[in-house]
N, C-alpha and C. Protein backbone atom coordinates (compact mmCIF):
# COMPACT_ATOMS: atom_id res chain seq x y z
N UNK A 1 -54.10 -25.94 -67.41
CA UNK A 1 -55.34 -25.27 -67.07
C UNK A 1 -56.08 -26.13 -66.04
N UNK A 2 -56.57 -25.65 -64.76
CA UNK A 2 -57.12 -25.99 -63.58
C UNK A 2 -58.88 -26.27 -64.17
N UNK A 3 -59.14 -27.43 -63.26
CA UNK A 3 -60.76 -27.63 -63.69
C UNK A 3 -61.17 -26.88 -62.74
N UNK A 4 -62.33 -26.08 -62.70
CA UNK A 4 -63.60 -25.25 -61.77
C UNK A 4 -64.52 -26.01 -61.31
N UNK A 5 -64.65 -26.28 -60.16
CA UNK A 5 -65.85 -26.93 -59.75
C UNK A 5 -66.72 -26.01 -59.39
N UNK A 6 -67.97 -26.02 -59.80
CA UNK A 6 -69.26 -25.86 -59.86
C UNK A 6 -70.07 -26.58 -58.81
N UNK A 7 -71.09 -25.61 -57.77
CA UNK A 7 -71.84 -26.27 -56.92
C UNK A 7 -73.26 -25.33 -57.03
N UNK A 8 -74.08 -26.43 -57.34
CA UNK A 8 -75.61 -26.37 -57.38
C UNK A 8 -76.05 -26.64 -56.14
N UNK A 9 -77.25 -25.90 -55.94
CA UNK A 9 -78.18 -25.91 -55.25
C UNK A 9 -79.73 -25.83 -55.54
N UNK A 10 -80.93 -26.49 -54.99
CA UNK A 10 -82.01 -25.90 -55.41
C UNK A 10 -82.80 -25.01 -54.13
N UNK A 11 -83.52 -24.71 -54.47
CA UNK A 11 -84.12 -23.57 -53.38
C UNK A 11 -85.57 -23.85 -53.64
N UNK A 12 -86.44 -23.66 -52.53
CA UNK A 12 -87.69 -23.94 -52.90
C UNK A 12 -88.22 -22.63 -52.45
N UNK A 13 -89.17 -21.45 -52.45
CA UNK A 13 -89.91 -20.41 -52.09
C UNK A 13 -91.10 -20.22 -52.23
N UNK A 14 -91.95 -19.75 -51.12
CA UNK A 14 -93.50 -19.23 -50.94
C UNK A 14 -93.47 -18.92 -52.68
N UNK A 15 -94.45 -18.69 -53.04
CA UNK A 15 -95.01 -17.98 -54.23
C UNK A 15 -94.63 -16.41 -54.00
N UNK A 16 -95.31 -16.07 -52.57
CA UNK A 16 -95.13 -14.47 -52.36
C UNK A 16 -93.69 -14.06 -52.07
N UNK A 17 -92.86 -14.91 -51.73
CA UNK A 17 -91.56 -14.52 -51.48
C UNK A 17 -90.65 -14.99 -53.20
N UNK A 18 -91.25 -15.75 -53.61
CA UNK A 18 -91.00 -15.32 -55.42
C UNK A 18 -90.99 -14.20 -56.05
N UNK A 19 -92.63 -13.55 -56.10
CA UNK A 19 -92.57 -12.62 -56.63
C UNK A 19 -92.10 -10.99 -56.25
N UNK A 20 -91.58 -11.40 -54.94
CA UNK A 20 -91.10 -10.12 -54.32
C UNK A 20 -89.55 -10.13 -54.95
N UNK A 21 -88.70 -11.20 -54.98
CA UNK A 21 -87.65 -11.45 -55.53
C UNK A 21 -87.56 -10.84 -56.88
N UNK A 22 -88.93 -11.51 -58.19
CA UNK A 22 -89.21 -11.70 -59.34
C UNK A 22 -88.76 -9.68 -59.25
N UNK A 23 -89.68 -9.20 -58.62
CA UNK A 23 -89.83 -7.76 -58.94
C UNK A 23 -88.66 -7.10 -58.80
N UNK A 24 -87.84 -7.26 -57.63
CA UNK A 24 -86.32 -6.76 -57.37
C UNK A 24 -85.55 -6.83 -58.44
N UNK A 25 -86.07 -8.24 -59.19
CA UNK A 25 -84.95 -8.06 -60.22
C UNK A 25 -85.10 -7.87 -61.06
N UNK A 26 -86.52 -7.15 -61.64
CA UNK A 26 -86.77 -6.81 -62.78
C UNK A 26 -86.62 -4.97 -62.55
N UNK A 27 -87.13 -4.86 -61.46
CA UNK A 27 -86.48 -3.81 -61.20
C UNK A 27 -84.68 -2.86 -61.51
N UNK A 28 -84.16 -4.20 -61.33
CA UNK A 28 -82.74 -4.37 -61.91
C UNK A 28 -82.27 -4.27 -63.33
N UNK A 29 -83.47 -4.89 -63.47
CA UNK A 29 -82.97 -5.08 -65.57
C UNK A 29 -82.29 -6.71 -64.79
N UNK A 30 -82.58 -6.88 -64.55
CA UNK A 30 -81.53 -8.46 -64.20
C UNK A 30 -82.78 -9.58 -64.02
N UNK A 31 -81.86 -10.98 -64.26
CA UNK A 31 -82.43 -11.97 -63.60
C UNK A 31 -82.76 -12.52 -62.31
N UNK A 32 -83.56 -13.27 -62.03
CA UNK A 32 -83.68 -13.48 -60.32
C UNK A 32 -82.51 -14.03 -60.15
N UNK A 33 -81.99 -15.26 -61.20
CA UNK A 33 -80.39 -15.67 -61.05
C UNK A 33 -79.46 -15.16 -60.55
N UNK A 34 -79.49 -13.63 -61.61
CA UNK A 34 -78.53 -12.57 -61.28
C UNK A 34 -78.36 -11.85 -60.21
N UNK A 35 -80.04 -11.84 -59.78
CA UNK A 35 -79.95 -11.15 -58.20
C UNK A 35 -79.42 -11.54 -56.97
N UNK A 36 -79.61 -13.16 -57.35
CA UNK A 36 -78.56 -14.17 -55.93
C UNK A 36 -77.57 -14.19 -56.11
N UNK A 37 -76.93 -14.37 -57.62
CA UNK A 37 -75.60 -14.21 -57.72
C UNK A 37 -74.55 -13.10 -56.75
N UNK A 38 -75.58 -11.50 -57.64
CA UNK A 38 -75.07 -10.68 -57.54
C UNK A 38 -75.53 -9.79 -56.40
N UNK A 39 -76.41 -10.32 -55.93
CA UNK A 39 -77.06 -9.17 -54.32
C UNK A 39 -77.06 -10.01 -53.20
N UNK A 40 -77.95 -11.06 -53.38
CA UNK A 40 -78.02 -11.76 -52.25
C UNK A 40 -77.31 -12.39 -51.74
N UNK A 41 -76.92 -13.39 -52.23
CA UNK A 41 -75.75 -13.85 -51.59
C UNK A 41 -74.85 -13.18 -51.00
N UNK A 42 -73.78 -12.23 -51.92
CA UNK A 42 -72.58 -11.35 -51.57
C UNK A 42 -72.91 -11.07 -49.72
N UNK A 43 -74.34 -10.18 -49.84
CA UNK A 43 -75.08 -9.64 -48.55
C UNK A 43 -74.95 -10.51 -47.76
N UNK A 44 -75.53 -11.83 -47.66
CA UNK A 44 -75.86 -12.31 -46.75
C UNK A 44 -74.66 -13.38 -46.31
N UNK A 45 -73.08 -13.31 -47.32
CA UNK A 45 -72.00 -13.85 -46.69
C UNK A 45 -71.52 -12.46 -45.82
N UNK A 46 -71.57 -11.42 -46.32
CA UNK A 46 -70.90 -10.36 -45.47
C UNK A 46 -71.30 -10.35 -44.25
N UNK A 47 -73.08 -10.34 -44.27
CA UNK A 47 -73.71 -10.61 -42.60
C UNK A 47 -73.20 -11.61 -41.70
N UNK A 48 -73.16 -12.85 -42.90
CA UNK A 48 -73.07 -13.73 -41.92
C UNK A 48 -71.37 -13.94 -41.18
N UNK A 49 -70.23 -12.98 -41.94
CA UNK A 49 -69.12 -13.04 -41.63
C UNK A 49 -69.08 -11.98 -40.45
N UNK A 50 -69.53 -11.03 -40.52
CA UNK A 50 -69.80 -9.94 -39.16
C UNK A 50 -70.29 -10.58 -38.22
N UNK A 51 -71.56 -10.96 -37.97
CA UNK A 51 -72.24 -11.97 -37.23
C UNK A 51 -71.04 -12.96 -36.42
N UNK A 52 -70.25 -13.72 -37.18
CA UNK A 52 -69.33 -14.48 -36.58
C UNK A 52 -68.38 -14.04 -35.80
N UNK A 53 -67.87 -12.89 -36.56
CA UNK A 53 -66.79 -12.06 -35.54
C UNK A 53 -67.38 -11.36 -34.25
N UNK A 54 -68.51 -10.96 -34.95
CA UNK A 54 -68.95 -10.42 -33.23
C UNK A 54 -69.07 -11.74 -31.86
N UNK A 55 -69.40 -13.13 -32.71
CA UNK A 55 -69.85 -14.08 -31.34
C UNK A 55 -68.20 -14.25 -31.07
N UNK A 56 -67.03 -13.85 -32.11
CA UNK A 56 -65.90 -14.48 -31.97
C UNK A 56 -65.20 -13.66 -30.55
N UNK A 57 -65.52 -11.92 -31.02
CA UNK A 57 -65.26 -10.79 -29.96
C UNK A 57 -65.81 -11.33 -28.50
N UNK A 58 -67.07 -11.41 -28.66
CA UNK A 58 -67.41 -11.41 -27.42
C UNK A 58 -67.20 -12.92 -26.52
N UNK A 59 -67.43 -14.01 -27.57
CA UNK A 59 -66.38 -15.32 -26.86
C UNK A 59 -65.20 -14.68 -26.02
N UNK A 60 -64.42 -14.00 -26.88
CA UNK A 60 -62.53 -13.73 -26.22
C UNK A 60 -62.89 -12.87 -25.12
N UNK A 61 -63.69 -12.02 -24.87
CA UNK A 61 -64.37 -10.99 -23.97
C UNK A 61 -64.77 -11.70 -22.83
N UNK A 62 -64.98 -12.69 -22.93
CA UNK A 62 -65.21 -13.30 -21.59
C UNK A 62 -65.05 -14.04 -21.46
């Protein structure tokens, strides 16, 4: 059986950009935890993988 490494991070946020989070995910039935786990993040690797291919396209483009 393989060990899992685990990587932490901390995050610091406005108050107002807390509770806009806080609400999304209560909105959810979920935790704010759950919401980075499970929304934010996912989102914002997909962006940021599109994002790359496009500078990658248009690098080879010219």
């Amino acid at each position: 059986m393989g060990v899992r490494l685990l990587r932490k991070f901390m995050m610091a946020l406005e108050d107002s950009v807390f509770k806009k989070l806080q609400k999304a995910a209560m909105r959810r039935d979920i935790t704010l935890q759950e919401l980075f786990r499970a929304v934010i993040i996912p989102d914002w690797i997909t962006k940021s993988i599109q994002q790359l291919q496009l500078i990658e396209q248009e690098n080879w483009e010219n």
